[in-house]
Protein backbone atom coordinates (compact mmCIF):
# COMPACT_ATOMS: atom_id res chain seq x y z
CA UNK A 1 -40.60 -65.46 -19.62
CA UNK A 2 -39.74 -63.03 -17.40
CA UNK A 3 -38.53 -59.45 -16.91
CA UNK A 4 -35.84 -57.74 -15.07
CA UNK A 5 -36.03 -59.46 -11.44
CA UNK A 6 -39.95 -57.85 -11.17
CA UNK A 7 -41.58 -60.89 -11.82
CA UNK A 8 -43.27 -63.63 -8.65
CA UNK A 9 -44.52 -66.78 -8.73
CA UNK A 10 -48.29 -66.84 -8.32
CA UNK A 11 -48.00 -67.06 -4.23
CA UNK A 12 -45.66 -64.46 -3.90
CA UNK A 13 -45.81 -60.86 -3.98
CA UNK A 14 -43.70 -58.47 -5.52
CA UNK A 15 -41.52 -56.10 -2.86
CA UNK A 16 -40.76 -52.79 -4.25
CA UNK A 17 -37.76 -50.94 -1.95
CA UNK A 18 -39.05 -47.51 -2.94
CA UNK A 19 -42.89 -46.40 -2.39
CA UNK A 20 -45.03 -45.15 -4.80
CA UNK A 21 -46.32 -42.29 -2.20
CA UNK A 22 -42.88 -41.31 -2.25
CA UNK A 23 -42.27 -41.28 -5.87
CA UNK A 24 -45.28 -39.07 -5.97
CA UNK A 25 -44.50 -37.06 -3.54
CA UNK A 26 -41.55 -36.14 -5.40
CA UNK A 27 -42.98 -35.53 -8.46
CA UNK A 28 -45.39 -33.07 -7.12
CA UNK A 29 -42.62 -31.02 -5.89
CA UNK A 30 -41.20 -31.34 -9.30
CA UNK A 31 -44.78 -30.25 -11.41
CA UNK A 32 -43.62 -26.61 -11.82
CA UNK A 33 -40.77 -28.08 -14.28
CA UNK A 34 -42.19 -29.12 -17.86
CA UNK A 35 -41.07 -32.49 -19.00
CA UNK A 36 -40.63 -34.26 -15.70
CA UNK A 37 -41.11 -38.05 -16.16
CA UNK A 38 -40.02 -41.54 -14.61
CA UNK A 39 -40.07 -45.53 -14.98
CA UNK A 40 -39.95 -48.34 -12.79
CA UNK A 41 -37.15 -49.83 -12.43
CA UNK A 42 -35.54 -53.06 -10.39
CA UNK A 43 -38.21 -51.83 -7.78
CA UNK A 44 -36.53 -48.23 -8.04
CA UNK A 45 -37.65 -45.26 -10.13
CA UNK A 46 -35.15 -43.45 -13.06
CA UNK A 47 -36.19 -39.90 -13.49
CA UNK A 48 -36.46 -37.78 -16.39
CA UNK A 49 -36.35 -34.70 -17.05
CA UNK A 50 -37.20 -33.58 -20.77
CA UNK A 51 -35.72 -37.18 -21.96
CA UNK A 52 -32.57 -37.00 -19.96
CA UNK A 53 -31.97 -38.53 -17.08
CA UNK A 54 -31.42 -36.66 -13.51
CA UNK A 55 -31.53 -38.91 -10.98
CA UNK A 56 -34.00 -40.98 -9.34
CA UNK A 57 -35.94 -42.65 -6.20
CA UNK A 58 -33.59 -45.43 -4.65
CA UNK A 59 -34.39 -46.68 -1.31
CA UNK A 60 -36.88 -43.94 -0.75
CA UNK A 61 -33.94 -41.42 -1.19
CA UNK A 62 -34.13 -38.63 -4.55
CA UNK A 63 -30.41 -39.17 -5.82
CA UNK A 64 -29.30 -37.00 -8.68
CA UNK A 65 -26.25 -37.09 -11.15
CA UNK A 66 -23.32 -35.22 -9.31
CA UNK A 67 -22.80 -32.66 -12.35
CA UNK A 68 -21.05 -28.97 -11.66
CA UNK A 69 -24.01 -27.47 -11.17
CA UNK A 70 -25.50 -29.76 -8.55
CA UNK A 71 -22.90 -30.06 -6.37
CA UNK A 72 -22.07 -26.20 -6.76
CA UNK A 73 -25.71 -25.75 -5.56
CA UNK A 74 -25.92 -28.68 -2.72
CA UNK A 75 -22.06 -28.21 -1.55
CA UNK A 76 -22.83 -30.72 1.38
CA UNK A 77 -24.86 -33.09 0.66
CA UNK A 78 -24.06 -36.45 0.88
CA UNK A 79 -22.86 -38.79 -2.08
CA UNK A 80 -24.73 -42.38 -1.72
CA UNK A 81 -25.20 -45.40 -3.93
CA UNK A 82 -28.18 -45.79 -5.71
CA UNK A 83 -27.29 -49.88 -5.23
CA UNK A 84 -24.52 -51.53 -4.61
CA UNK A 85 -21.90 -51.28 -7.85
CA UNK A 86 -23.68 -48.45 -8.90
CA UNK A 87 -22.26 -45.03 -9.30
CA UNK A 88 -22.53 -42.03 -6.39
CA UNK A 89 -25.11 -40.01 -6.83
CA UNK A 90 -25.72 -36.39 -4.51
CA UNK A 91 -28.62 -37.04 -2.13
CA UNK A 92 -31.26 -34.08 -1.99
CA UNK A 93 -31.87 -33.83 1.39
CA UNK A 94 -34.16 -30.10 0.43
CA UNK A 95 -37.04 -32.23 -1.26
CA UNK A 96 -39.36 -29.89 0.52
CA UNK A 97 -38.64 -26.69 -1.21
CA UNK A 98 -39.95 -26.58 -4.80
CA UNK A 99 -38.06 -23.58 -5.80
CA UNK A 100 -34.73 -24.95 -5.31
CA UNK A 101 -35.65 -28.01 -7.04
CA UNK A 102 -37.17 -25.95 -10.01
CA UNK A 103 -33.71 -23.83 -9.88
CA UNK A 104 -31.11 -27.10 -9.11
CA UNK A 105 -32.89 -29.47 -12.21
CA UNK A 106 -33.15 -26.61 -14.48
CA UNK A 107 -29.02 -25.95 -13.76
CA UNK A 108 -28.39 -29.46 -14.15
CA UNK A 109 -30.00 -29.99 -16.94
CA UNK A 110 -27.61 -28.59 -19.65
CA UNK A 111 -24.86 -30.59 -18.21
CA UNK A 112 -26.28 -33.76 -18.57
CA UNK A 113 -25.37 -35.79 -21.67
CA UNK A 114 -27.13 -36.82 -24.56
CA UNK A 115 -26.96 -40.83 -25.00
CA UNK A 116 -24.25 -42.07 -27.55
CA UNK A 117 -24.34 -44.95 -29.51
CA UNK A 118 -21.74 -47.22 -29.80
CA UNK A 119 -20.57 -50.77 -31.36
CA UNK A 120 -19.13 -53.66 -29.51
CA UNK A 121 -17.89 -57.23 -30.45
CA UNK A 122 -19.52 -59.63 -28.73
CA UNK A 123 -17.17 -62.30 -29.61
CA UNK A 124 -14.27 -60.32 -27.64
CA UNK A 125 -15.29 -61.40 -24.42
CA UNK A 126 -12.72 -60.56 -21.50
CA UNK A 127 -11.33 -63.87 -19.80
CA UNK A 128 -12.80 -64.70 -16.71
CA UNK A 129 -16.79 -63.31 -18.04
CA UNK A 130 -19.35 -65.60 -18.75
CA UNK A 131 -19.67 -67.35 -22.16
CA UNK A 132 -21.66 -69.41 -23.53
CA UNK A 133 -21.48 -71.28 -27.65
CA UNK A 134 -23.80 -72.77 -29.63
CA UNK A 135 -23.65 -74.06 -32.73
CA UNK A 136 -25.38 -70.34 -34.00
CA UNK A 137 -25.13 -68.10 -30.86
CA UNK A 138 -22.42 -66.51 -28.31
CA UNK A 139 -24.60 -66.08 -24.56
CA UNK A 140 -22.24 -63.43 -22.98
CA UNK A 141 -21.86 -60.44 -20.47
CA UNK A 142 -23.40 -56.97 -20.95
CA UNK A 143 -21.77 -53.78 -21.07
CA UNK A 144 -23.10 -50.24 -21.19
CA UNK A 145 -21.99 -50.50 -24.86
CA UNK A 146 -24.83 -51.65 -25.55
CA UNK A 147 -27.48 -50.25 -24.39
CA UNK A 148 -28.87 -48.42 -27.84
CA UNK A 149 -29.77 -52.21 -28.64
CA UNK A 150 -30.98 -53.55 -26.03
CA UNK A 151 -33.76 -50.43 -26.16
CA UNK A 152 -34.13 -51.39 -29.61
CA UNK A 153 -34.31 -54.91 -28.77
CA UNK A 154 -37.28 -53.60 -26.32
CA UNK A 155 -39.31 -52.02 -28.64
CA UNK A 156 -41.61 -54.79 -29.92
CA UNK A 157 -45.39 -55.90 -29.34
CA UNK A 158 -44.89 -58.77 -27.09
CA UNK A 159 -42.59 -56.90 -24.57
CA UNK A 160 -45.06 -54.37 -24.48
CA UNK A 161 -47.39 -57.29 -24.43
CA UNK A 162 -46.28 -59.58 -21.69
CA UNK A 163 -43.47 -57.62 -19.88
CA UNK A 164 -43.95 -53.49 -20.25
CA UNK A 165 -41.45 -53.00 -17.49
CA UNK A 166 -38.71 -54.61 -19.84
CA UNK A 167 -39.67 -51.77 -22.64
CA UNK A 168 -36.87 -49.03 -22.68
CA UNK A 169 -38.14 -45.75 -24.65
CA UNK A 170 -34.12 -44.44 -24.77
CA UNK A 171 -30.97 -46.07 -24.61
CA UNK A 172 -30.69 -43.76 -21.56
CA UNK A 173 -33.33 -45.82 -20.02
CA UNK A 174 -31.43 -49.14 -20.87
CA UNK A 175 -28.09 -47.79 -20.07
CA UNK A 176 -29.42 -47.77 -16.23
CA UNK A 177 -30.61 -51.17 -16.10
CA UNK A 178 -27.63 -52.64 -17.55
CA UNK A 179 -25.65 -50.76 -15.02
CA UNK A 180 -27.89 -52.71 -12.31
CA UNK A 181 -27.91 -56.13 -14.37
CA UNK A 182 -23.46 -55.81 -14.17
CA UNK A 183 -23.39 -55.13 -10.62
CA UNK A 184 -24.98 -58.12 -10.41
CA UNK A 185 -22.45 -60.33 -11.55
CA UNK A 186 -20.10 -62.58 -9.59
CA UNK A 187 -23.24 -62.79 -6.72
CA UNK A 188 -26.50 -64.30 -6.34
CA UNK A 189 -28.61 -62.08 -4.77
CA UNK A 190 -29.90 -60.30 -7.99
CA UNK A 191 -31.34 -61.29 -11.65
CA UNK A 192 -28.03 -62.84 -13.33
CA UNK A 193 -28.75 -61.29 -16.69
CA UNK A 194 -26.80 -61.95 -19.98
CA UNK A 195 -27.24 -60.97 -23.65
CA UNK A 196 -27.92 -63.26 -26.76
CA UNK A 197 -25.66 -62.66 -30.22
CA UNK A 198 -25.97 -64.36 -33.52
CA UNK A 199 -22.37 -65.86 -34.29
CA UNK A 200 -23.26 -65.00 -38.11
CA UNK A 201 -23.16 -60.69 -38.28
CA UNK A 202 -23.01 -60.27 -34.27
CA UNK A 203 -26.37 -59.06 -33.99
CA UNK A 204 -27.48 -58.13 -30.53
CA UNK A 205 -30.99 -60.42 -30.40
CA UNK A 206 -32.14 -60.42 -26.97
CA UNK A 207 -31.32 -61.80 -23.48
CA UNK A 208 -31.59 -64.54 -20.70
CA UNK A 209 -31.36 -64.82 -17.21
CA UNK A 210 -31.94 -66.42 -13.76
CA UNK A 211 -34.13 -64.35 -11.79
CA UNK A 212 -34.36 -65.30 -7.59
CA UNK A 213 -38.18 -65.62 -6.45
CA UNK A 214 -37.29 -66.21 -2.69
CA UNK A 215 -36.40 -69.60 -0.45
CA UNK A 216 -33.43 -70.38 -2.92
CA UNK A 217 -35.79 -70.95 -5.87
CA UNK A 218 -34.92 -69.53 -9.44
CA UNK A 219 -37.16 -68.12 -12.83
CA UNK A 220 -35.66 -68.71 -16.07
CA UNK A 221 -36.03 -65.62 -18.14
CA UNK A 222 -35.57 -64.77 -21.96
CA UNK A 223 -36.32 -62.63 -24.85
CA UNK A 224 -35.62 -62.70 -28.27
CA UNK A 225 -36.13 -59.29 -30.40
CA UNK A 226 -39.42 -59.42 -33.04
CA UNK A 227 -37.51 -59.26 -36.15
CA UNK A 228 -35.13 -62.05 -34.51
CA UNK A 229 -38.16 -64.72 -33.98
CA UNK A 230 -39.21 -67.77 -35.83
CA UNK A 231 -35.94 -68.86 -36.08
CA UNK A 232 -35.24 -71.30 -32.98
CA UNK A 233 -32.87 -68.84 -31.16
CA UNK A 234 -35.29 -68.29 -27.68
CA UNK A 235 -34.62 -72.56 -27.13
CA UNK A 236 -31.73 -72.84 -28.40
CA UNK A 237 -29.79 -69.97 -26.05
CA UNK A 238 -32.14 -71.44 -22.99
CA UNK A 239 -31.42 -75.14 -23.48
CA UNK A 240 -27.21 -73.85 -23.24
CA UNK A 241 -27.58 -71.41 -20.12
CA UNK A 242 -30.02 -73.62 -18.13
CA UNK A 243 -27.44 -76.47 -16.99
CA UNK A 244 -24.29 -74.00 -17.13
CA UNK A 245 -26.32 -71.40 -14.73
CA UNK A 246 -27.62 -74.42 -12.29
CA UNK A 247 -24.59 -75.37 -11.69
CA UNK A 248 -23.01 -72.05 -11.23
CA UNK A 249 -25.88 -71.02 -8.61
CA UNK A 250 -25.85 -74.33 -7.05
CA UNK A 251 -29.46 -75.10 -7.50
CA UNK A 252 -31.12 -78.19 -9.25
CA UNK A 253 -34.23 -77.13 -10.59
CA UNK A 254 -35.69 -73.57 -12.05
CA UNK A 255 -39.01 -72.57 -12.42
CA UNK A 256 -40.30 -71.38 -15.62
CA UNK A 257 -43.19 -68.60 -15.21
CA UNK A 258 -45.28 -67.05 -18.24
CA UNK A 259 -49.20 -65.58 -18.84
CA UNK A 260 -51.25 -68.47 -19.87
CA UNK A 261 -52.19 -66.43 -23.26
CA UNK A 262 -48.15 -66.46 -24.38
CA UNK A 263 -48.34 -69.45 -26.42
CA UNK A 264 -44.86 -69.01 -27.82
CA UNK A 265 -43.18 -68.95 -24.13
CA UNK A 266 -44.76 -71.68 -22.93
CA UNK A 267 -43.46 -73.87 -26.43
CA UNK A 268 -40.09 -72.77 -25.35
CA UNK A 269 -40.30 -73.51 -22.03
CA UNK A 270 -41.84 -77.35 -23.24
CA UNK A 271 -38.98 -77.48 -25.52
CA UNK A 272 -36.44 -76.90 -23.04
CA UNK A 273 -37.83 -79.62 -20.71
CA UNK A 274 -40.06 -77.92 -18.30
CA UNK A 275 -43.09 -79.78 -16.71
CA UNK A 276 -46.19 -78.21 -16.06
CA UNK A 277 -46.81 -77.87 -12.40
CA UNK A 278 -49.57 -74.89 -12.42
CA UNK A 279 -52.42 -73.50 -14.79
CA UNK A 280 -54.87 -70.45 -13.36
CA UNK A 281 -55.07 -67.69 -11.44
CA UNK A 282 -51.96 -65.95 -9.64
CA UNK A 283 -50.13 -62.98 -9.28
CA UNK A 284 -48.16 -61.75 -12.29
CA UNK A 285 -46.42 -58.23 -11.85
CA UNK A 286 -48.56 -57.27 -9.06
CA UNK A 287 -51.97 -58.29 -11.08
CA UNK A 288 -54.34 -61.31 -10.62
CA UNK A 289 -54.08 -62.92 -14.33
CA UNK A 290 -54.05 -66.27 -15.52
CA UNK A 291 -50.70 -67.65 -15.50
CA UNK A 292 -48.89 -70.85 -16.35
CA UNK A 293 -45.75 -71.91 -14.37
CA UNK A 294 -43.33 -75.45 -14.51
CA UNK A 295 -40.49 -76.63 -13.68
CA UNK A 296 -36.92 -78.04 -15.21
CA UNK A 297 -34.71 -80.35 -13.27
CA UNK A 298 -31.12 -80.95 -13.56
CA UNK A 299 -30.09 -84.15 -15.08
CA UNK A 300 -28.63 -86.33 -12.55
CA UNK A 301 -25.43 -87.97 -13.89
């Protein structure tokens, strides 16, 4: 299983576009505000302030939401995408200057809103979006929508487990992934991510994807809520997108990549078809662990 485009196969390493001596850079200059906090994100950082989000690190840049108050206070600064499909965001160009950025957060913070919750149909999917049936389950698109469950979704032992990147705290937090994860659509140069429902009630149960690892290969990833397991649903919603998202990429095979320990991943992955190609040591999310990684191949008709 896999997370949000963070994960490598065990010879590659993970590239992050933003540094870490940035990010903490930044966050030194913001330590005279209470409440300031952040998390990883596609290789980017989202930033917090007080549980609402401000901005963050993109491309070694500190973008912030363009309320009133920030672009009252920063009249020319530049608006830049975060990533591409994303929304402008006003770049801080004064990073060196604590007591502006004490006085510009603490303005913006007021204005920035408090996540909302709200309900979607997953079975009214717009023509032309990806959709997938099977005999208990719709494999569709994401929208912002729904973002309160996929943070719910997140909240469980194994993501926090096997994949703590993939754990969203707020809806805020998974409101700015799925912003990412749609941009991605219609290309192939990101994690092609797409939400599991229950035909029976709609529920909102978890997610797979195609992930790129580098020289045209492709990770299969997938999770399927706590409350939601023991019922078949993880190989059942895999088994549907493999073939449809091979042939959409153009690929033939897709590598399946999990920790040696996650017994219930790896019983997917065998159920789906995957062969075994590598047991032991390699790099998972930066870390030496003990891994286990195969392989599924396209049926040739």
């Amino acid at each position: 299983m896999t997370d949000f485009c963070l994960r490598t196969s065990e010879d590659e390493v993970m590239k992050v576009a933003s540094s870490k001596e940035y990010l903490d850079f930044v966050l030194e200059q913001l330590s005279d505000l209470d409440g300031i906090t952040f998390k990883p994100m596609m290789g980017e950082y989202i930033l917090y302030m007080r549980g609402k989000i401000i901005g963050g690190i993109y491309d070694d840049r500190f973008l912030v939401k363009p309320v009133k108050s920030a672009i009252t206070m920063m009249p020319d600064a530049d608006m830049e995408l975060p990533y591409e499909g994303a929304k402008e965001m006003l770049l801080v160009d004064n990073v060196d200057n604590r007591a502006f950025l004490k006085e510009l957060l603490t303005a913006m913070y007021e204005e920035l809103p408090a996540p909302k919750r709200k309900k979607v149909d997953p079975l009214a999917t717009e023509k032309g979006k990806l959709r997938i049936e099977t005999a208990r389950l719709v494999i569709t698109e994401f929208t912002l929508e729904m973002a309160q469950d996929v943070c719910d979704n997140s909240l469980d032992e194994d993501n926090r487990q096997f994949v703590p990147d993939e754990v969203f705290e707020t809806a805020e937090e998974a409101k700015e992934a799925i912003a990412f994860l749609m941009a991605q659509y219609g290309g192939t140069g990101g994690p092609l991510a797409y939400p599991v429902f229950t035909k029976r009630g709609g529920a909102n149960i978890g997610y797979v994807q195609m992930v790129p690892i580098g020289d045209g290969r492709w990770e299969i990833g997938y999770h399927i809520a706590k409350q939601h397991t023991g019922n078949g649903y993880a190989t059942e919603a895999v088994r549907a997108f493999l073939p449809v998202m091979a042939k959409r990429i153009g690929i033939d095979e897709v590598h399946g990549i999990c920790l040696r320990e996650n017994a219930a991943s790896k019983h997917v992955l065998s159920k789906c078809g995957f062969v075994p190609v590598f047991e032991g040591v390699g790099d998972y999310q930066g870390e030496k662990r003990e891994i286990f990684r195969s392989i599924w191949r396209a049926r040739k008709d």
